[in-house]
C-alpha atoms as a PDB file:
ATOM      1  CA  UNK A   1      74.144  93.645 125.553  1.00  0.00           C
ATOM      2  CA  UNK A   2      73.047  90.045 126.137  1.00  0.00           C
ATOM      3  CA  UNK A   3      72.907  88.944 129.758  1.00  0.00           C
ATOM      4  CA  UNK A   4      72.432  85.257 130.224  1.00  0.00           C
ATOM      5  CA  UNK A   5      72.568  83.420 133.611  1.00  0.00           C
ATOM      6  CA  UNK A   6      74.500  80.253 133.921  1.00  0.00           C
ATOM      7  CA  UNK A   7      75.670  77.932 136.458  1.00  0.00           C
ATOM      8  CA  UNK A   8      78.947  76.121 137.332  1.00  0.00           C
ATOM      9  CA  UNK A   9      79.195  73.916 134.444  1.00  0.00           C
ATOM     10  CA  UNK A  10      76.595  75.112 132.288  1.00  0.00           C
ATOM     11  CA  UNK A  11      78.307  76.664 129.000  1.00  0.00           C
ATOM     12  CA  UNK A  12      77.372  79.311 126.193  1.00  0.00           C
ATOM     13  CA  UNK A  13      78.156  78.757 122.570  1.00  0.00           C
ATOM     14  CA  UNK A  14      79.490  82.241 120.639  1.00  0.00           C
ATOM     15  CA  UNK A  15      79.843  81.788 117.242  1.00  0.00           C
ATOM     16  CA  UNK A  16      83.044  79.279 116.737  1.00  0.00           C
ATOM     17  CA  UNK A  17      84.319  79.648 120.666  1.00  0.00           C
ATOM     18  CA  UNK A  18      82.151  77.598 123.858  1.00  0.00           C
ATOM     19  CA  UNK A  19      82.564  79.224 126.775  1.00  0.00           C
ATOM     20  CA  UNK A  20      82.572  77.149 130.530  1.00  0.00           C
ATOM     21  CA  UNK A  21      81.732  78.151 133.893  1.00  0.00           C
ATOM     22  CA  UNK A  22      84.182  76.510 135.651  1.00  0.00           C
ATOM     23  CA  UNK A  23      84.372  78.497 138.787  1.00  0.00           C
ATOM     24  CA  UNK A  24      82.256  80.918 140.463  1.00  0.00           C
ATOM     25  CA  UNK A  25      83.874  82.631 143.812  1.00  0.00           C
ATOM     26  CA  UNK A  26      81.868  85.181 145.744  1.00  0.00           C
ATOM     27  CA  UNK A  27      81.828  87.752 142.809  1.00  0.00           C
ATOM     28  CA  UNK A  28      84.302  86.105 140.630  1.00  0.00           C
ATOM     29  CA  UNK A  29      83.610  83.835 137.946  1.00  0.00           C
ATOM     30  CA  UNK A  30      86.296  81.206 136.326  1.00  0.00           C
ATOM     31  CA  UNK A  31      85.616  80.861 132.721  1.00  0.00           C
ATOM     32  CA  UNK A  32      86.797  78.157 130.107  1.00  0.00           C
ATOM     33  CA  UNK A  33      87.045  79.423 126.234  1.00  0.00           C
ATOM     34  CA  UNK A  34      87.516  76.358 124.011  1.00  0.00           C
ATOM     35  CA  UNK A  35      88.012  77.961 120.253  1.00  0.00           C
ATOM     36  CA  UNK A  36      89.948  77.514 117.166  1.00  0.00           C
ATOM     37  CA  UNK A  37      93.278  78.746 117.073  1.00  0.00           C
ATOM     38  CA  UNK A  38      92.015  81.271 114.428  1.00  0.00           C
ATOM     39  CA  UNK A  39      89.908  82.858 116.978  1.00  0.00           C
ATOM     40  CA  UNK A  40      91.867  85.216 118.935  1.00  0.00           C
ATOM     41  CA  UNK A  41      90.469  85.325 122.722  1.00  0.00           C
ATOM     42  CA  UNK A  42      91.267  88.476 125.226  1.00  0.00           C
ATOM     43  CA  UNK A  43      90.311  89.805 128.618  1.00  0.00           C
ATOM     44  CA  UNK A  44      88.889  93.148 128.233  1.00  0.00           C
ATOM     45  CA  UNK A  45      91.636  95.363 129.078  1.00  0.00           C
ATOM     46  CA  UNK A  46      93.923  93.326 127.011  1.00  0.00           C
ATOM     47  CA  UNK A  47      92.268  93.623 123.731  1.00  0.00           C
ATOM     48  CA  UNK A  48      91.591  97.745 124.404  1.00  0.00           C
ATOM     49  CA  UNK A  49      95.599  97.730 124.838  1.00  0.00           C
ATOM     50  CA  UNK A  50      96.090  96.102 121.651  1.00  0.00           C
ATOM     51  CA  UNK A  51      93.791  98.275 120.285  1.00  0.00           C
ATOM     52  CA  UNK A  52      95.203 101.239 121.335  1.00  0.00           C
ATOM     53  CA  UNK A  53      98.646 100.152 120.084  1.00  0.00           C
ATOM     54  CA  UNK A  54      97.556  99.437 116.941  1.00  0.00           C
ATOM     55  CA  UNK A  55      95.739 102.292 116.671  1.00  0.00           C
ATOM     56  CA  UNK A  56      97.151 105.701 114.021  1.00  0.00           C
ATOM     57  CA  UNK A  57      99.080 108.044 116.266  1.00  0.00           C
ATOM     58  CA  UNK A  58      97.149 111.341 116.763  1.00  0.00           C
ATOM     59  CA  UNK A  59      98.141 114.954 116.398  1.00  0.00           C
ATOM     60  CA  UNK A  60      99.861 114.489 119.637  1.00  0.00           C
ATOM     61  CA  UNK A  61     102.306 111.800 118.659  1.00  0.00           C
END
Protein backbone atom coordinates (compact mmCIF):
# COMPACT_ATOMS: atom_id res chain seq x y z
CA UNK A 1 0.00 0.00 0.00
CA UNK A 2 1.00 3.55 -0.95
CA UNK A 3 -0.08 6.26 1.47
CA UNK A 4 0.38 9.74 0.18
CA UNK A 5 -0.84 12.94 1.95
CA UNK A 6 -2.61 15.58 0.01
CA UNK A 7 -4.48 18.65 0.52
CA UNK A 8 -7.76 20.20 -0.74
CA UNK A 9 -6.88 20.70 -4.23
CA UNK A 10 -3.75 18.98 -4.53
CA UNK A 11 -4.28 15.83 -6.97
CA UNK A 12 -2.55 12.32 -7.62
CA UNK A 13 -1.99 10.96 -11.07
CA UNK A 14 -2.73 6.83 -11.34
CA UNK A 15 -1.86 5.56 -14.42
CA UNK A 16 -4.55 7.06 -17.11
CA UNK A 17 -7.14 8.45 -14.17
CA UNK A 18 -6.12 12.05 -11.91
CA UNK A 19 -7.61 11.98 -8.89
CA UNK A 20 -8.83 15.57 -6.89
CA UNK A 21 -9.26 16.42 -3.41
CA UNK A 22 -12.09 18.36 -3.61
CA UNK A 23 -13.46 18.11 -0.16
CA UNK A 24 -12.18 17.09 3.08
CA UNK A 25 -14.95 16.99 6.09
CA UNK A 26 -13.87 15.97 9.57
CA UNK A 27 -12.93 12.34 8.49
CA UNK A 28 -14.41 12.40 5.11
CA UNK A 29 -12.71 13.18 2.05
CA UNK A 30 -14.53 14.33 -1.43
CA UNK A 31 -12.62 12.99 -4.28
CA UNK A 32 -12.68 13.93 -8.11
CA UNK A 33 -11.62 10.95 -10.69
CA UNK A 34 -11.14 12.48 -14.15
CA UNK A 35 -10.37 9.23 -16.55
CA UNK A 36 -11.08 7.88 -19.89
CA UNK A 37 -14.22 6.32 -20.44
CA UNK A 38 -12.24 3.03 -20.91
CA UNK A 39 -11.23 3.16 -17.38
CA UNK A 40 -13.87 1.78 -15.28
CA UNK A 41 -13.88 3.69 -11.72
CA UNK A 42 -15.66 2.04 -8.40
CA UNK A 43 -16.01 2.64 -4.70
CA UNK A 44 -14.71 -0.26 -2.90
CA UNK A 45 -17.68 -2.14 -2.02
CA UNK A 46 -19.00 -1.67 -5.44
CA UNK A 47 -16.32 -3.27 -7.39
CA UNK A 48 -16.12 -6.44 -4.59
CA UNK A 49 -20.02 -6.75 -5.56
CA UNK A 50 -19.29 -6.93 -9.09
CA UNK A 51 -16.77 -9.16 -8.37
CA UNK A 52 -18.60 -11.42 -6.52
CA UNK A 53 -21.33 -11.54 -9.18
CA UNK A 54 -19.18 -12.27 -11.72
CA UNK A 55 -17.52 -14.64 -9.93
CA UNK A 56 -18.09 -19.05 -10.84
CA UNK A 57 -20.79 -20.27 -8.50
CA UNK A 58 -19.31 -22.64 -5.84
CA UNK A 59 -20.29 -26.08 -4.67
CA UNK A 60 -23.01 -24.36 -2.86
CA UNK A 61 -24.82 -22.82 -5.77
Amino acid sequence: MVIIERTVGESIRVQGALIHIEQIVGDAVRLGVEADRSISVHRGEVYDAIQRSIAPAGPEG
